[in-house]
Protein backbone atom coordinates (compact mmCIF):
# COMPACT_ATOMS: atom_id res chain seq x y z
CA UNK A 1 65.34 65.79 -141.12
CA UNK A 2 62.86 68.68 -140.99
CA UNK A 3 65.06 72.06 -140.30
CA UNK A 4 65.44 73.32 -137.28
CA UNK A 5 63.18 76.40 -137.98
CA UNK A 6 60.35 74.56 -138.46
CA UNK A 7 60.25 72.96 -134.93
CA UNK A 8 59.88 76.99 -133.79
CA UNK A 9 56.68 77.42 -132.22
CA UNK A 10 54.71 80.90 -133.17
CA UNK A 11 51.43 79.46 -131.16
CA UNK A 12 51.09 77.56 -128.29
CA UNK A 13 47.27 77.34 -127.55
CA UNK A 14 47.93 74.70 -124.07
CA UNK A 15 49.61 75.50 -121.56
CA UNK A 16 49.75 73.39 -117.55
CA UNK A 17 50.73 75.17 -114.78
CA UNK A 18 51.51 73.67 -111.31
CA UNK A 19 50.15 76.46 -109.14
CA UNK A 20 51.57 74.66 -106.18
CA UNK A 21 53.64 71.10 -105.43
CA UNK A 22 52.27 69.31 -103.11
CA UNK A 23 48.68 67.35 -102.59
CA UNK A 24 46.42 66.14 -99.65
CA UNK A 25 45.89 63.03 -101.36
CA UNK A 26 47.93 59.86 -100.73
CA UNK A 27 47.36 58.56 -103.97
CA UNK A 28 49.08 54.64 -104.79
CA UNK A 29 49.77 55.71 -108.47
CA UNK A 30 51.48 58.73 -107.38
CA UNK A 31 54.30 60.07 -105.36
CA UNK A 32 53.40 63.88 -104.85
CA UNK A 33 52.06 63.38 -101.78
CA UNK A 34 55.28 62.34 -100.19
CA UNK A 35 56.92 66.13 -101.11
CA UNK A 36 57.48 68.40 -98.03
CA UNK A 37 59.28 71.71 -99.10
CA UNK A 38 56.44 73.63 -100.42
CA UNK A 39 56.66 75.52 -103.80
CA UNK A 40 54.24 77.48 -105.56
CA UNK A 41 53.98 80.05 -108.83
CA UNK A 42 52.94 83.12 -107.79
CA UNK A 43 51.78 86.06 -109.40
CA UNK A 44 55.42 87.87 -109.11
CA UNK A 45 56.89 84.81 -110.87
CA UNK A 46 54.30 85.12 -114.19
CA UNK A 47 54.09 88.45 -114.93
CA UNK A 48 57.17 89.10 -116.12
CA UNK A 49 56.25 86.11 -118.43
CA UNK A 50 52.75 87.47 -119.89
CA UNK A 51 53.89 88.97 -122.84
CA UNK A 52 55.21 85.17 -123.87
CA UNK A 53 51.67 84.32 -122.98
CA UNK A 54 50.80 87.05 -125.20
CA UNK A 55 53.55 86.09 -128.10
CA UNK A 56 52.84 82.50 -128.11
CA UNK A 57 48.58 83.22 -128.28
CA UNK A 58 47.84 80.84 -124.71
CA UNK A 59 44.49 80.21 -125.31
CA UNK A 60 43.70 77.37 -121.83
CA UNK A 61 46.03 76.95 -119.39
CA UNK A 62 45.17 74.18 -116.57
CA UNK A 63 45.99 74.07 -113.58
CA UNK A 64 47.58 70.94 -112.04
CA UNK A 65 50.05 69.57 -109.75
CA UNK A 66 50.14 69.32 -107.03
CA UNK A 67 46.65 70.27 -105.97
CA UNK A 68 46.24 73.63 -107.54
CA UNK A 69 43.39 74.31 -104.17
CA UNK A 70 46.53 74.27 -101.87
CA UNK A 71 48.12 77.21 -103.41
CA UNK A 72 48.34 80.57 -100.82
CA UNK A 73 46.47 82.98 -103.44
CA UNK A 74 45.01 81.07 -106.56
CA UNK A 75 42.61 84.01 -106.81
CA UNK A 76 45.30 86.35 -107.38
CA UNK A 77 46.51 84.21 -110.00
CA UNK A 78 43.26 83.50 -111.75
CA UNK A 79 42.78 87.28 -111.85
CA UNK A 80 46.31 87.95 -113.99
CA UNK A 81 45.50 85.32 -116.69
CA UNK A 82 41.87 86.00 -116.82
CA UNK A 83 42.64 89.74 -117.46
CA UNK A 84 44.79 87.92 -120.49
CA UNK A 85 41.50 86.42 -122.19
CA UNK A 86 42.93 83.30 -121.36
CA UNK A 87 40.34 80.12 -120.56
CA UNK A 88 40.91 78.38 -116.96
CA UNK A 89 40.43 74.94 -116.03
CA UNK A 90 41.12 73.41 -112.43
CA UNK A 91 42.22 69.66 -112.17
CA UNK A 92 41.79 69.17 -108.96
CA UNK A 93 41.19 66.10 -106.34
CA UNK A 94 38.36 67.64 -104.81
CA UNK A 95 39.33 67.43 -100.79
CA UNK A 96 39.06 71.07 -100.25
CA UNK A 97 36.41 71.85 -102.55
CA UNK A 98 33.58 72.29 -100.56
CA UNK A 99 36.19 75.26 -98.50
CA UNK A 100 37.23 76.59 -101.60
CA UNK A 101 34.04 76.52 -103.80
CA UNK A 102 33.36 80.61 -103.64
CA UNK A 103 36.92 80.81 -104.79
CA UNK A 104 36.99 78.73 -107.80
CA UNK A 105 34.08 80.03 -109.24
CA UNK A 106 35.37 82.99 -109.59
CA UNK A 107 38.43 81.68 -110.36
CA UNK A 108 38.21 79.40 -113.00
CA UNK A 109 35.91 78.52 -116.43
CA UNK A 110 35.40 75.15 -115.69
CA UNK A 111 36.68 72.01 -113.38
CA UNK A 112 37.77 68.84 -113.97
CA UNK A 113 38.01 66.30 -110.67
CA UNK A 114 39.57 62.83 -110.20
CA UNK A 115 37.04 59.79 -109.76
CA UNK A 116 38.76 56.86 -109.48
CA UNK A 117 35.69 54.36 -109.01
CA UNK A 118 32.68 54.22 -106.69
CA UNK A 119 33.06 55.00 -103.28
CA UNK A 120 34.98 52.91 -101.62
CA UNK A 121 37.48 51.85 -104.48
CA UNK A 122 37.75 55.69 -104.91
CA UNK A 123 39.01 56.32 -101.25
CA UNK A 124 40.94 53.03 -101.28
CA UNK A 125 43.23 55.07 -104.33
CA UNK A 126 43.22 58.18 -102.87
CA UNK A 127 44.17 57.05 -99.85
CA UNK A 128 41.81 59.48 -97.45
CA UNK A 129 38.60 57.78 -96.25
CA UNK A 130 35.78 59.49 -97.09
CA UNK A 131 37.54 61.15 -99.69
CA UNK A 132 34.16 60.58 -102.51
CA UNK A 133 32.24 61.98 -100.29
CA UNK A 134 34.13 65.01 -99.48
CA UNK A 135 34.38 65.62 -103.55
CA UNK A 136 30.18 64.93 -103.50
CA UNK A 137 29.97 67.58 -101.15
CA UNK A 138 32.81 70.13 -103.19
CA UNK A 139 30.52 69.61 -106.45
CA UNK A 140 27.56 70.31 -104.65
CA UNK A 141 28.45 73.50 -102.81
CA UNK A 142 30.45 74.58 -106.10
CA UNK A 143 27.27 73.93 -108.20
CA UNK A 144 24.90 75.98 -105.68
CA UNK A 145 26.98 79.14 -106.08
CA UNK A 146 27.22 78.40 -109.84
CA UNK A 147 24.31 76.04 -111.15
CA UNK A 148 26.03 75.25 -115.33
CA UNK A 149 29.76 75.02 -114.16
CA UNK A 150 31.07 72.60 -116.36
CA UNK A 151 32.71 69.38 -114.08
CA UNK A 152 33.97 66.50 -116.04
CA UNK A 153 35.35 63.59 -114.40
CA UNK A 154 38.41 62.11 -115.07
CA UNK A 155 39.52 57.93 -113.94
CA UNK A 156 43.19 56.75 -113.79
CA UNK A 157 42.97 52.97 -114.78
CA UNK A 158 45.49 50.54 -112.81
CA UNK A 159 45.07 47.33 -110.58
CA UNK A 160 42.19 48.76 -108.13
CA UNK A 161 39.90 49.59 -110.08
CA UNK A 162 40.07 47.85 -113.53
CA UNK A 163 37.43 46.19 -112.85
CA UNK A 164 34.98 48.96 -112.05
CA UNK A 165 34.68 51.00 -115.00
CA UNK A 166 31.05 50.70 -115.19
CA UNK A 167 30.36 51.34 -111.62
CA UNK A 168 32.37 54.40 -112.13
CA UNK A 169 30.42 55.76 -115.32
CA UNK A 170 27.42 55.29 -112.52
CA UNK A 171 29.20 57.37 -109.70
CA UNK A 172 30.32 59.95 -112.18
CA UNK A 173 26.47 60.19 -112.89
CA UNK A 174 25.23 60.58 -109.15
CA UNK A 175 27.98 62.88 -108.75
CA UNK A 176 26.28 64.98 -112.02
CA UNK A 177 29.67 65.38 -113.59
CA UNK A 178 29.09 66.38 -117.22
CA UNK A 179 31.42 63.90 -118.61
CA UNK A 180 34.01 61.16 -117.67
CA UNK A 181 37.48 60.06 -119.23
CA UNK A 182 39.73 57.36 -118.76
CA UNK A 183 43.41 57.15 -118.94
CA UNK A 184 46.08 54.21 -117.98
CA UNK A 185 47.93 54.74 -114.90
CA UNK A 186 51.59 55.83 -115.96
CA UNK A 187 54.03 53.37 -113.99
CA UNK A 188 57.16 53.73 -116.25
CA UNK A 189 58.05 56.86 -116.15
CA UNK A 190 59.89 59.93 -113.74
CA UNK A 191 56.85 62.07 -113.79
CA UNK A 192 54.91 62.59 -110.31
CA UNK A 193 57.92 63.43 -107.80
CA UNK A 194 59.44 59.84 -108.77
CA UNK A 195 63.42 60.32 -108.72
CA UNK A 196 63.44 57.88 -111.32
CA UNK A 197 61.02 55.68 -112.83
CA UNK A 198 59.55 53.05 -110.41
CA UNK A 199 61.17 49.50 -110.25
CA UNK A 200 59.89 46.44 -111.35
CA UNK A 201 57.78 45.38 -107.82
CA UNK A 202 56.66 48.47 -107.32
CA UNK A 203 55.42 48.98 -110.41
CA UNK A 204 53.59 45.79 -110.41
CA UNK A 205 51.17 47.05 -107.20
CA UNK A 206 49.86 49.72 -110.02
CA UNK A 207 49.94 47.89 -113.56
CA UNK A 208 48.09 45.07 -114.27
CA UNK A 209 49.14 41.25 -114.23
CA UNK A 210 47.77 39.01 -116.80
CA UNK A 211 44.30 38.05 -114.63
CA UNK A 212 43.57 41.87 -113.77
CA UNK A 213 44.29 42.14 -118.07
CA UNK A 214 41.63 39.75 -118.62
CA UNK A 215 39.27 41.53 -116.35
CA UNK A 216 39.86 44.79 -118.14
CA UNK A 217 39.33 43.89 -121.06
CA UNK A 218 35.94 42.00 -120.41
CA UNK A 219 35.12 45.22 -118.63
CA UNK A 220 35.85 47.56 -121.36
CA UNK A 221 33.71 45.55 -123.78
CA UNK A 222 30.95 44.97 -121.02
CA UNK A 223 31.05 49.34 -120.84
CA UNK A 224 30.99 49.25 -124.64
CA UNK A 225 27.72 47.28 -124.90
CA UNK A 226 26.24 48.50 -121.64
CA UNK A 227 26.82 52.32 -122.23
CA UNK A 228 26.47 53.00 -125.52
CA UNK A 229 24.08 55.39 -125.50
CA UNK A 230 26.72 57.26 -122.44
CA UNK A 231 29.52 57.08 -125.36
CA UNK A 232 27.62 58.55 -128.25
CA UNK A 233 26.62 61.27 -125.95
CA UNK A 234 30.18 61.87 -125.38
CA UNK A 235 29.44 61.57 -121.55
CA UNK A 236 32.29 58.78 -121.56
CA UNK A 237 34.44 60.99 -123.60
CA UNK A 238 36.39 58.00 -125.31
CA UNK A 239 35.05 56.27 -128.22
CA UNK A 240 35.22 52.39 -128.41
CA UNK A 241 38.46 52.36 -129.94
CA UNK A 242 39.84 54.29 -127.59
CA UNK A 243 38.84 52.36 -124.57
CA UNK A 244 40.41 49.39 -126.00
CA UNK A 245 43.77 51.26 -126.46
CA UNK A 246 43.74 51.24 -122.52
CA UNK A 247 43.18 47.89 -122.30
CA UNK A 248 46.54 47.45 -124.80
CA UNK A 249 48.41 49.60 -123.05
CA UNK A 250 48.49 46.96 -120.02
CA UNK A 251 48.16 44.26 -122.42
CA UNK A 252 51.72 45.02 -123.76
CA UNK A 253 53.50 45.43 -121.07
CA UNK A 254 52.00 42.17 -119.46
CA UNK A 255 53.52 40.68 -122.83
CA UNK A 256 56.80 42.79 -122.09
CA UNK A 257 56.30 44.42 -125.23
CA UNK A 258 55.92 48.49 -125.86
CA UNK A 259 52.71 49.72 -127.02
CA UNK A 260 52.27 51.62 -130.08
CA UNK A 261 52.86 55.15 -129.42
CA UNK A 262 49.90 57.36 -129.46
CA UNK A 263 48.89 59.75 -131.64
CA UNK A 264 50.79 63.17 -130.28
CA UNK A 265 51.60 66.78 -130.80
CA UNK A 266 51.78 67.97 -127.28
CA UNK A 267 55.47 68.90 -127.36
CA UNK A 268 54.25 71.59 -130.46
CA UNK A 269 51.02 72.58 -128.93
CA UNK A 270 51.55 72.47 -125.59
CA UNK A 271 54.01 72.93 -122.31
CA UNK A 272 54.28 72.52 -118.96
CA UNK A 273 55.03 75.01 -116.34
CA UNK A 274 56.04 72.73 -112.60
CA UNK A 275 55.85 74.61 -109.23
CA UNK A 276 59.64 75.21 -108.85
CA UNK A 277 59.73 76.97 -112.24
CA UNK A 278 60.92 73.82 -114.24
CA UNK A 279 59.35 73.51 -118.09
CA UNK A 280 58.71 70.64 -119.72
CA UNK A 281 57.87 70.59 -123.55
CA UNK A 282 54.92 67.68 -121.77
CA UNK A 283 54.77 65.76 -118.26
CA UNK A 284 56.99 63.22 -119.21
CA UNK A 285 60.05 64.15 -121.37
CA UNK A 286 63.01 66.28 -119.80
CA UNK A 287 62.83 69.72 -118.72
CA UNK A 288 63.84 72.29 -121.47
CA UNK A 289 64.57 75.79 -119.30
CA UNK A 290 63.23 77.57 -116.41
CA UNK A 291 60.71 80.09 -116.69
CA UNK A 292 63.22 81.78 -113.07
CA UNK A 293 65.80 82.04 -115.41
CA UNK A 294 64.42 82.84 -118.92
CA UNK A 295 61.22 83.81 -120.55
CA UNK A 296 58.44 81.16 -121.45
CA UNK A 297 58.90 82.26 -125.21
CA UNK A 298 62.77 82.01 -125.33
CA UNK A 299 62.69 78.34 -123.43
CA UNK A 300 59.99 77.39 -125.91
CA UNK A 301 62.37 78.25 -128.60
CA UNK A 302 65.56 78.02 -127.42
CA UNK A 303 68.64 75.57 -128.74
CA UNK A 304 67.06 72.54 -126.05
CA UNK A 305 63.54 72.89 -126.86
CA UNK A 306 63.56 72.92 -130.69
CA UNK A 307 66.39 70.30 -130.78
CA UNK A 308 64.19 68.19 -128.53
CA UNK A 309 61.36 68.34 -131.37
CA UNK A 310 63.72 68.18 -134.22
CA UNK A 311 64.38 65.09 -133.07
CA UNK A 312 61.48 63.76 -131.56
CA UNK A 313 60.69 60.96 -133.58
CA UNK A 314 56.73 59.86 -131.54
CA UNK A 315 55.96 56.59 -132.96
CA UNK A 316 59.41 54.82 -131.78
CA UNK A 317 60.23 57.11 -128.90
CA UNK A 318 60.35 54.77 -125.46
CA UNK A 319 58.83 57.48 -123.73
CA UNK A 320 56.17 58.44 -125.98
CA UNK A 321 55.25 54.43 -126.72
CA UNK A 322 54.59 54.41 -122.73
CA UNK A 323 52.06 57.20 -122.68
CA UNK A 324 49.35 57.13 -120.85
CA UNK A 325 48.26 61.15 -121.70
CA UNK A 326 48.38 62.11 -125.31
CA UNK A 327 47.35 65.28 -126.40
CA UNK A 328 47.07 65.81 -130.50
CA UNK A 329 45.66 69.23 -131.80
CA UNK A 330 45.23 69.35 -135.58
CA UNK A 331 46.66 72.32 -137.43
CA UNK A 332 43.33 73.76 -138.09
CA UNK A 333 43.46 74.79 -134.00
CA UNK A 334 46.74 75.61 -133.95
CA UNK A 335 46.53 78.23 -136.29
């Protein structure tokens, strides 16, 4: 086993914050929207916590949640980690973006918005109707005030829309995002205001059977030879193999077997900050501090967090072998 001193971190270039908990989506992957008590990070609860910023060399944070456009001052908070040097992205659903688009141009270096398939498949998983067109008319008004704002569009896989991944490379494009990504819908774990991880039946309304597997992956290689000028562009930002992965990740479970476990480094490159306070060394393992109770750099490094990684062992972790979100920086960025 590697010591213990090597799992210390001395950079962590990622960090996701949850500016605020709750979301005006009613999203069927996700359980956020059901939260009532309202919690947010607010400038008073980071600063003391900018010299860890500083210590640990945050180069991006993103915000998430939560919608991050529901927060009481994101302005305020922009301002603090933008006086830092540090690069801003906003995930965002979009709802409020057309009221908030003077804002988060000031606010923010670049956006990226959920599009979960054309129009009606996309309000059909957020649950609002109308809610693609109220995101066509946030890009718009957020592109008039700021013309080369980067907007990349990201597209949670799962039952309704697996078989409109090509539709959704063309909605992305009359939308004028810059790019689009796909990513599995996570049904197996706590992450997303789930007490616990979902059971059985009610993961099924998400994940895919073995007829909605099929589809996928006919899709998937239909997008391949359809869009391949899209994917060497890098507008789809996954490559062939990639895409594929995403149809295995459904594959397996239909076969009740665990995928292999992506390629990670997230818990050594990256953290996440929740709206209550709560870190997490990434959305889906357990917390490792409080950043209400200690600083970010002493939770980073403390007895739970570098025990966690001591021990983390990726390729046969349950947890990891169920990921839908990988994130792998090679040392060369790190440093």
């Amino acid at each position: 086993m590697i010591a213990a001193s090597e799992h210390r971190i001395e950079r962590l270039p990622i960090l996701v914050l949850f500016p605020h908990n709750r979301c005006n989506c009613r999203c069927v992957m996700c359980d956020i929207w059901r939260i009532r008590q309202v919690r947010e990070i607010s400038r008073q609860d980071l600063e003391p916590h900018l010299f860890s910023l500083r210590a640990l060399k945050v180069k991006w944070i993103v915000f998430s949640g939560g919608e991050p456009l529901m927060h009481s001052d994101l302005a305020s908070l922009s301002r603090l980690l933008r006086a830092e040097g540090i690069h801003l992205t906003l995930l965002t659903a979009g709802l409020s973006l057309e009221r908030h688009a003077a804002t988060v141009i000031d606010a923010v270096d670049d956006l990226i918005v959920s599009i979960d398939g054309p129009p009606d498949v996309h309000d059909q998983v957020r649950g609002v109707a109308g809610a693609c067109r109220q995101l066509a008319r946030g890009i718009a008004s957020v592109r008039s005030l700021r013309p080369n704002v980067p907007i990349h569009g990201r597209c949670t896989v799962q039952k309704r829309n697996c078989r409109s991944l090509r539709s959704t490379v063309l909605t992305s494009r009359d939308l004028a995002l810059n790019s689009i990504s796909f990513l599995a819908a996570d049904v197996t774990s706590s992450a997303f205001n789930r007490a616990e991880s979902w059971p059985p039946e009610r993961q099924d309304e998400i994940a895919l059977n073995n007829d909605d597997a099929d589809a996928l992956e006919r899709e998937i290689e239909a997008l391949i030879l359809e869009h391949e000028e899209n994917i060497s562009s890098g507008f789809i930002v996954e490559g062939p193999d990639k895409l594929r992965r995403i149809a295995r990740h459904f594959r397996a479970r239909v076969e009740q077997a665990l995928p292999p476990a992506p390629r990670c480094n997230a818990p050594w490159v990256s953290a996440v900050i929740e709206a209550d306070g709560t870190v997490r060394p990434c959305f889906f393992h357990n917390p490792v501090g409080n950043i209400r109770e200690r600083s970010l750099f002493d939770i980073v490094n403390g007895d739970n967090a570098v025990s966690f990684r001591q021990n983390l062992d990726v390729a046969n972790n349950p947890t990891c072998r169920n990921c839908v979100c990988s994130l792998f920086l090679p040392r060369t960025e790190v440093a």
